[in-house]
C-alpha atoms as a PDB file:
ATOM      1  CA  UNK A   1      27.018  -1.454   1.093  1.00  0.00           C
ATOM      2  CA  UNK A   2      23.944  -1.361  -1.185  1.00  0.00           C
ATOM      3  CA  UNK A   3      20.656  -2.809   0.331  1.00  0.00           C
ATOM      4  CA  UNK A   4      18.551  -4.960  -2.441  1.00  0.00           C
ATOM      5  CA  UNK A   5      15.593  -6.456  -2.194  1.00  0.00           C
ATOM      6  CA  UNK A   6      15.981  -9.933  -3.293  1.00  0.00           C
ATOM      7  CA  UNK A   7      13.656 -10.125  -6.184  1.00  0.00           C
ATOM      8  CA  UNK A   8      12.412  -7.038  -7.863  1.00  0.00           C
ATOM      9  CA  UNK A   9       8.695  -7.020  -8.439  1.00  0.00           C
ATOM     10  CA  UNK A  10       7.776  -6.972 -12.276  1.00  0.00           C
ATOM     11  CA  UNK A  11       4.827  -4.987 -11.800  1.00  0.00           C
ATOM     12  CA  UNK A  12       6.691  -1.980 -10.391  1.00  0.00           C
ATOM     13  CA  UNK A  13       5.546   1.470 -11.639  1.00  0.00           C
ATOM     14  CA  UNK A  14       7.240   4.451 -10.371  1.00  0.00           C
ATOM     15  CA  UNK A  15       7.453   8.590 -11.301  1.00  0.00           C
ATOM     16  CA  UNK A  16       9.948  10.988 -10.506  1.00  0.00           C
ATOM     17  CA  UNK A  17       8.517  13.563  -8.511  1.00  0.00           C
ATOM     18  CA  UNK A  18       7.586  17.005 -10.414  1.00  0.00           C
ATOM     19  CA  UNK A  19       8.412  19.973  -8.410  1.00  0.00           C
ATOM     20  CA  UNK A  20       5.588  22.885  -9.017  1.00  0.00           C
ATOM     21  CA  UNK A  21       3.965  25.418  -7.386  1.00  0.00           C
ATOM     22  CA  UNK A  22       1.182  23.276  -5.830  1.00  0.00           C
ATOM     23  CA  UNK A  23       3.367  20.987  -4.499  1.00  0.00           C
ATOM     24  CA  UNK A  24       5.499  17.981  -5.306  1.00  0.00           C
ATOM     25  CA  UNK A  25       4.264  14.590  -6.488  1.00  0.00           C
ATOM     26  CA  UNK A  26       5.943  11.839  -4.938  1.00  0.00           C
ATOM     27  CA  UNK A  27       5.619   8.189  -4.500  1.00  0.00           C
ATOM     28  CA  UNK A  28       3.642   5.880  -2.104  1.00  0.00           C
ATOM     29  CA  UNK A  29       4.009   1.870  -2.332  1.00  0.00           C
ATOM     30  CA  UNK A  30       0.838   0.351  -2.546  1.00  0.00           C
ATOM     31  CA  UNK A  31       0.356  -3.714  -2.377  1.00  0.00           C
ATOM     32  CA  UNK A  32      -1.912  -4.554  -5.439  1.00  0.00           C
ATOM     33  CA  UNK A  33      -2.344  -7.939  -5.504  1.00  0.00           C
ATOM     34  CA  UNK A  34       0.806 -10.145  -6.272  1.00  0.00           C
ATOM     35  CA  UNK A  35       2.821  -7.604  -7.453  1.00  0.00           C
ATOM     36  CA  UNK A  36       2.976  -4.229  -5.639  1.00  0.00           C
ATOM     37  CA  UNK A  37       3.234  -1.382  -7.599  1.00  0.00           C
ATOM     38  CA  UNK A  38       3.712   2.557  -6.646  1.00  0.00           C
ATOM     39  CA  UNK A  39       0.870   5.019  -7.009  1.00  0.00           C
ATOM     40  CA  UNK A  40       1.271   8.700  -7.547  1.00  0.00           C
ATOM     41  CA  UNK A  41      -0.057  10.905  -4.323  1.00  0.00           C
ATOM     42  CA  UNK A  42       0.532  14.938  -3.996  1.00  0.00           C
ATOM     43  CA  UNK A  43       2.376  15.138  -0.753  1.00  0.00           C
ATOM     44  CA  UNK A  44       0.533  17.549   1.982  1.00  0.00           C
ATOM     45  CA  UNK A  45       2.137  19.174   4.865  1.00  0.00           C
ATOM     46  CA  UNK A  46       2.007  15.917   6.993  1.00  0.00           C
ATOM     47  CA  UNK A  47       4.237  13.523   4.481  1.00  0.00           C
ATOM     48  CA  UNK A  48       7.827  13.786   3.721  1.00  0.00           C
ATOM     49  CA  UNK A  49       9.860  12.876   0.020  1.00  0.00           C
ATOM     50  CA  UNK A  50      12.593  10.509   0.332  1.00  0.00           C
ATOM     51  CA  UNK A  51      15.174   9.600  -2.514  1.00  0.00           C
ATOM     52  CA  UNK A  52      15.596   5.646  -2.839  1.00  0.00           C
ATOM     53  CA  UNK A  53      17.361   3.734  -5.616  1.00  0.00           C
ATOM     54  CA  UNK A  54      15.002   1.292  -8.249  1.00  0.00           C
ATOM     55  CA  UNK A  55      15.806  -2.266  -9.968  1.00  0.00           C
ATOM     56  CA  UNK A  56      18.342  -0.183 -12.532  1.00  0.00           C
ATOM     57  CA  UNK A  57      19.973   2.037  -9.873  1.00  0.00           C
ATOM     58  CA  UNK A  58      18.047   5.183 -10.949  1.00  0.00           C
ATOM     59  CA  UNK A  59      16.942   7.797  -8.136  1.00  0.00           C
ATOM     60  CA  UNK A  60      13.252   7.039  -7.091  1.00  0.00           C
ATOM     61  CA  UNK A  61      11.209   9.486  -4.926  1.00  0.00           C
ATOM     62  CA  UNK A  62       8.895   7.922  -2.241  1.00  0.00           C
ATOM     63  CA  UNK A  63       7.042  10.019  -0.126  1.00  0.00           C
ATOM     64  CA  UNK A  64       5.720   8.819   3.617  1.00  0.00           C
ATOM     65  CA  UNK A  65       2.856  10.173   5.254  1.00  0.00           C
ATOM     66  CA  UNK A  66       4.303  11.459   8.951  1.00  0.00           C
ATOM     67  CA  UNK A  67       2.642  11.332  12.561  1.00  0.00           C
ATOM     68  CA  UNK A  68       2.739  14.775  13.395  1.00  0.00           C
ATOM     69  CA  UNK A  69       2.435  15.904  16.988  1.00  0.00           C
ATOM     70  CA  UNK A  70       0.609  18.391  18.235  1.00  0.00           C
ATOM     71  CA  UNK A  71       2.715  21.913  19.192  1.00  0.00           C
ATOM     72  CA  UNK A  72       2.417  22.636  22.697  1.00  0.00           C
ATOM     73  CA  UNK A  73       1.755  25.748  23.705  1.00  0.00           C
ATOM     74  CA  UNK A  74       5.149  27.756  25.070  1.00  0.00           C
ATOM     75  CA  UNK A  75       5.402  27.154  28.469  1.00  0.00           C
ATOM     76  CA  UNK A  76       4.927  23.635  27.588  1.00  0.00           C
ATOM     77  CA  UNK A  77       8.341  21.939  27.707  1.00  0.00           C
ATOM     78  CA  UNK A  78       7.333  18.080  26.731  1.00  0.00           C
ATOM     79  CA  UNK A  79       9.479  16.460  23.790  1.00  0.00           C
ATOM     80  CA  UNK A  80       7.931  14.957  21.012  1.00  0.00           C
ATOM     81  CA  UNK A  81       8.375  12.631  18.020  1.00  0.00           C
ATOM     82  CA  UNK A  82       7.625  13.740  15.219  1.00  0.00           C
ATOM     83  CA  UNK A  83       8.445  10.918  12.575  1.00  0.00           C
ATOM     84  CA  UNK A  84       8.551   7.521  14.298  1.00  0.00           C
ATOM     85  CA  UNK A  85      12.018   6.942  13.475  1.00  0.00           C
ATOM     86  CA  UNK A  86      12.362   6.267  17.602  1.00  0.00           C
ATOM     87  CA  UNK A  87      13.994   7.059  20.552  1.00  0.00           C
ATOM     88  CA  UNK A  88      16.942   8.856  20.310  1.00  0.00           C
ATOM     89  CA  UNK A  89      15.216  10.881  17.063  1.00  0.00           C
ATOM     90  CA  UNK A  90      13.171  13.215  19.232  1.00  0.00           C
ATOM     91  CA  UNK A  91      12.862  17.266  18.805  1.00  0.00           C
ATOM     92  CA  UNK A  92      12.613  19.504  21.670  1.00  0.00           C
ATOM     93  CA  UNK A  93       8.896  21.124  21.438  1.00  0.00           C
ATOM     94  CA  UNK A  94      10.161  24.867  21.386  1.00  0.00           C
ATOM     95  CA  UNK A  95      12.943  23.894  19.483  1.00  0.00           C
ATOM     96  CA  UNK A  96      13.051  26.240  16.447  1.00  0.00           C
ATOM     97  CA  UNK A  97      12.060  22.619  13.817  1.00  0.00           C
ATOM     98  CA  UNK A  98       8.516  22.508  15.908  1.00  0.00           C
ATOM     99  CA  UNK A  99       6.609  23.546  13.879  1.00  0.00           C
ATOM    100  CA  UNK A 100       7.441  21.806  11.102  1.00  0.00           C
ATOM    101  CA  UNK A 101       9.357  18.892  10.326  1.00  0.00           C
ATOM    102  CA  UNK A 102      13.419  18.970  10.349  1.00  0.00           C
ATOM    103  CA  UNK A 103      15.494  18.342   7.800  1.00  0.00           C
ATOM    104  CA  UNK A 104      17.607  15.951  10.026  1.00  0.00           C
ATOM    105  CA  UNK A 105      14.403  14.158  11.020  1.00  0.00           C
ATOM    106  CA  UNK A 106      13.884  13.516   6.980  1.00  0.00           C
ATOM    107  CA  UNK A 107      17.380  12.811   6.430  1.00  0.00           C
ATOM    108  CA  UNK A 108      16.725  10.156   9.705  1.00  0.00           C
ATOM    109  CA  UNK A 109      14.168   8.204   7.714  1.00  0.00           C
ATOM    110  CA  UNK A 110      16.159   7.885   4.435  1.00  0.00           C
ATOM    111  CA  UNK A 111      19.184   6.421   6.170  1.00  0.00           C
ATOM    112  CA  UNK A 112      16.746   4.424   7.861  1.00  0.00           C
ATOM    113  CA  UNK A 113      16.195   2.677   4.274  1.00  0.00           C
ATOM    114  CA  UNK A 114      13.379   1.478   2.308  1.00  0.00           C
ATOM    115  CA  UNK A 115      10.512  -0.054   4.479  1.00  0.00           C
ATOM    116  CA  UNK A 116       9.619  -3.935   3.608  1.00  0.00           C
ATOM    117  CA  UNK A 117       6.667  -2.861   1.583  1.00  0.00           C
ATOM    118  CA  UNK A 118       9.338  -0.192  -0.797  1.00  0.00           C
ATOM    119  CA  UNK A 119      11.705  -3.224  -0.873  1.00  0.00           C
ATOM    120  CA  UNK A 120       9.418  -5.907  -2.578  1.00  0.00           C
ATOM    121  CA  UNK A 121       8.763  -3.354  -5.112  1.00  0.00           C
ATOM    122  CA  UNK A 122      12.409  -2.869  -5.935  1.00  0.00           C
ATOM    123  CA  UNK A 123      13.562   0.279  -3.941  1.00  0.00           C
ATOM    124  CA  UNK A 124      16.971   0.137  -2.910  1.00  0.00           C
ATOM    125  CA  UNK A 125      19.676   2.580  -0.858  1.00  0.00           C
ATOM    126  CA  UNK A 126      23.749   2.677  -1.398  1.00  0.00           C
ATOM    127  CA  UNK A 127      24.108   4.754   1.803  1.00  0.00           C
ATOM    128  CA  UNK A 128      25.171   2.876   5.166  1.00  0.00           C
ATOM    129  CA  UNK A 129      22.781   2.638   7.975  1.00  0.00           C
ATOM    130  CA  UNK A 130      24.015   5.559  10.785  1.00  0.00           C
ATOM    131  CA  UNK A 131      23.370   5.836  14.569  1.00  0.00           C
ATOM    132  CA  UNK A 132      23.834   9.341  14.488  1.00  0.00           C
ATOM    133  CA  UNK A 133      21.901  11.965  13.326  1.00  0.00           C
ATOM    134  CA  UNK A 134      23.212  13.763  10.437  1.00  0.00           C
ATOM    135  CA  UNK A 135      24.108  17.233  11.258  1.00  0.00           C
ATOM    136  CA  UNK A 136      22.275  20.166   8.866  1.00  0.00           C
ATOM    137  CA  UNK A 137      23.730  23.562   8.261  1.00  0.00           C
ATOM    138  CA  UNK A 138      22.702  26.703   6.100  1.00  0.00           C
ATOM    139  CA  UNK A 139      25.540  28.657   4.373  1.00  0.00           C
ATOM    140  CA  UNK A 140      23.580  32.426   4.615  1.00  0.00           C
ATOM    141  CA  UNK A 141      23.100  32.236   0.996  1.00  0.00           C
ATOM    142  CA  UNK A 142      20.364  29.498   0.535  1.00  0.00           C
ATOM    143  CA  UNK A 143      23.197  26.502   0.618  1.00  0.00           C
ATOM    144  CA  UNK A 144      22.652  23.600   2.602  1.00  0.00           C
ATOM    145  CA  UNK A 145      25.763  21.474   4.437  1.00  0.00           C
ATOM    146  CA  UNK A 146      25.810  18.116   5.912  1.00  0.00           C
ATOM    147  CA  UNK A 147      27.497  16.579   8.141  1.00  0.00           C
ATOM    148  CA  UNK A 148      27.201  12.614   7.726  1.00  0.00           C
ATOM    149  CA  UNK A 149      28.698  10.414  10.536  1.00  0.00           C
ATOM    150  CA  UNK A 150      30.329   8.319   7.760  1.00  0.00           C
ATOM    151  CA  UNK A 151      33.022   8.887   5.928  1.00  0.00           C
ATOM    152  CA  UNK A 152      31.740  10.598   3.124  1.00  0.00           C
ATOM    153  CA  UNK A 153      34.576   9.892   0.275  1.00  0.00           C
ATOM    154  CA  UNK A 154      33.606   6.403   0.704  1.00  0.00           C
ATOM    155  CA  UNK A 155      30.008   7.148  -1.011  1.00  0.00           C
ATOM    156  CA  UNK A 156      28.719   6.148  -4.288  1.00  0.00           C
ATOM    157  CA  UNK A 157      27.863   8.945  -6.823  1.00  0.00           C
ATOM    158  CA  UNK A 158      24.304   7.236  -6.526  1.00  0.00           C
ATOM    159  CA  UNK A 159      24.351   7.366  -2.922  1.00  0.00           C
ATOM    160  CA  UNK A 160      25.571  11.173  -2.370  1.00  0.00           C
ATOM    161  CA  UNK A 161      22.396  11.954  -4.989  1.00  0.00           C
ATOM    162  CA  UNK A 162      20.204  10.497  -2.369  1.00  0.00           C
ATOM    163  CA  UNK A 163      21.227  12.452   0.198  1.00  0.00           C
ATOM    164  CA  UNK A 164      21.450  15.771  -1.791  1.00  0.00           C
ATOM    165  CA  UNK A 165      17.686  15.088  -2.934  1.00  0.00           C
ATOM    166  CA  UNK A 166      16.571  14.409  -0.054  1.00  0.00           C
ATOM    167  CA  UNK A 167      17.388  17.225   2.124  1.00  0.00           C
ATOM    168  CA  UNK A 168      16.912  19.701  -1.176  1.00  0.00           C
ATOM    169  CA  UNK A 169      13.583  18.416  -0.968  1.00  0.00           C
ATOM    170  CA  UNK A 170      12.833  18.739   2.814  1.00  0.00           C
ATOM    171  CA  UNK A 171      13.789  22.306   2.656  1.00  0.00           C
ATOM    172  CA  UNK A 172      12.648  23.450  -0.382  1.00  0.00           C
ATOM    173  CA  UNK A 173       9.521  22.120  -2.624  1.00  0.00           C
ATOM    174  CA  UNK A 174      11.609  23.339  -5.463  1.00  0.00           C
ATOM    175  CA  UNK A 175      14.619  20.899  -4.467  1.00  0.00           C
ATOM    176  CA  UNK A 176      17.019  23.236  -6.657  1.00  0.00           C
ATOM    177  CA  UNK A 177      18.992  23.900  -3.809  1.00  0.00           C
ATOM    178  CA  UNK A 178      22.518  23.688  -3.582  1.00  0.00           C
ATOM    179  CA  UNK A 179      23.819  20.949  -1.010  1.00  0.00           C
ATOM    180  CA  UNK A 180      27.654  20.153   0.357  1.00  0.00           C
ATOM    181  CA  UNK A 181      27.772  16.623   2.004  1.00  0.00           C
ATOM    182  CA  UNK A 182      30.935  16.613   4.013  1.00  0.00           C
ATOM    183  CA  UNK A 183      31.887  13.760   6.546  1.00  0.00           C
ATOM    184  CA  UNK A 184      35.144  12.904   8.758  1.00  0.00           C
ATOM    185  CA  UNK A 185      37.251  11.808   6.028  1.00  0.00           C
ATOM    186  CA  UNK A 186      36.573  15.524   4.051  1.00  0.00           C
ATOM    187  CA  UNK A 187      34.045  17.667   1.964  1.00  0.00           C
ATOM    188  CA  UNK A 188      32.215  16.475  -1.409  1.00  0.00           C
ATOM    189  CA  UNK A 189      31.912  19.342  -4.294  1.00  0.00           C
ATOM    190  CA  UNK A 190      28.851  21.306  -3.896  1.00  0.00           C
ATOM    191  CA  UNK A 191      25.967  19.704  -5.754  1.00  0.00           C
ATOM    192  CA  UNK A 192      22.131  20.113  -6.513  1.00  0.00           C
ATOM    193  CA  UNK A 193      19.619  17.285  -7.175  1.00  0.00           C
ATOM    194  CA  UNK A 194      19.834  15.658 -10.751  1.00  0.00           C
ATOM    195  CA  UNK A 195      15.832  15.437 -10.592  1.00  0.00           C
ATOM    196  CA  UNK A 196      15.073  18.699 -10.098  1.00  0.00           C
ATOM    197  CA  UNK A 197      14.247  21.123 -12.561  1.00  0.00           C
ATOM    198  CA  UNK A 198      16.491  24.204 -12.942  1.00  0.00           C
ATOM    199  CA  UNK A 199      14.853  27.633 -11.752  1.00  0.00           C
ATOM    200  CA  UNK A 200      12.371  29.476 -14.117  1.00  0.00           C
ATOM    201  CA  UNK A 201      11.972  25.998 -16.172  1.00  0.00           C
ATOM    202  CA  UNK A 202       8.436  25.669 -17.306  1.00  0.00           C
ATOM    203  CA  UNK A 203       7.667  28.887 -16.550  1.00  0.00           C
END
């Protein structure tokens, strides 16, 4: 199920993104010659953190500047894309997500997989391309549920990380929160991203 790039490039340099108050550091892939490396960019408002796999299977945040459009005003009623991930991916305008980016829309991009550029440096994914949007719920105490259209019992430890981190991420710049991944075949255990740091560390 795992997508590889065929050869990993030796020049590869990557950082696991550092959640703070300012913001989270994440990782762009940059072509530098023969081999492309990764280059360390805070991520603004307009880009989004994605959790990938490297050469040794390890997680690997990449973030992705994203092609916001503009909010209409509200008795404007036109749909927009907000990520690129194409039709089929759009957002109603006054649909509560406007303003921001949704959490499915990230979650749409990581199943999408690493771009050509992410996969000649190395970056991998163990979970299975999807058709379907993944479904995102809130539990009423800060919890976050999803609903994959895969069978979820089928998924690597690896892969389950990437989706945890990922939508941790996307709805909190802290990723510390907690995250149930359930799919048609059942529910996961509860989990929380392995890469972020607990609450109150470094303070």
């Amino acid at each position: 199920m795992r997508r590889r790039a065929g050869a990993v490039a030796a020049g590869l340099l990557l950082a696991a993104a550092a959640a703070t108050g300012c913001g989270i550091q994440g990782s762009e892939v940059v072509e530098a010659g023969v081999a492309p490396t990764v280059a360390l960019a805070q991520i603004p408002e307009s880009r989004i953190l994605l959790y990938f796999l490297g050469p040794d299977g390890e997680l690997m945040p990449v973030s992705r500047e994203v092609p916001f459009s503009y909010r209409p005003a509200p008795e404007r009623t036109e749909r927009g894309t907000f990520d690129g991930t194409g039709t089929g991916f759009e957002i109603d305008a006054d649909h509560p997500y406007a303003s921001g980016l949704a959490t499915v829309k990230v979650l749409a991009a990581l199943l999408a997989g690493p771009r050509p550029a992410e996969q000649r440096a190395g970056l991998a994914t163990e979970l299975p391309a999807a058709g379907e949007l993944v479904r995102v719920e809130t539990d009423g105490t800060g919890g976050i549920r999803l609903q994959v259209p895969f069978p979820a019992r089928e998924l690597s430890g690896r892969a389950v990380s990437q989706l945890v981190c990922t939508a941790a991420y996307a709805v909190d710049s802290s990723g510390t929160r907690a995250v149930t991944v359930a799919g048609p075949d059942g529910t996961l255990p509860e989990a929380t991203c392995p890469a972020a740091a607990p609450p109150g560390d470094g303070d």
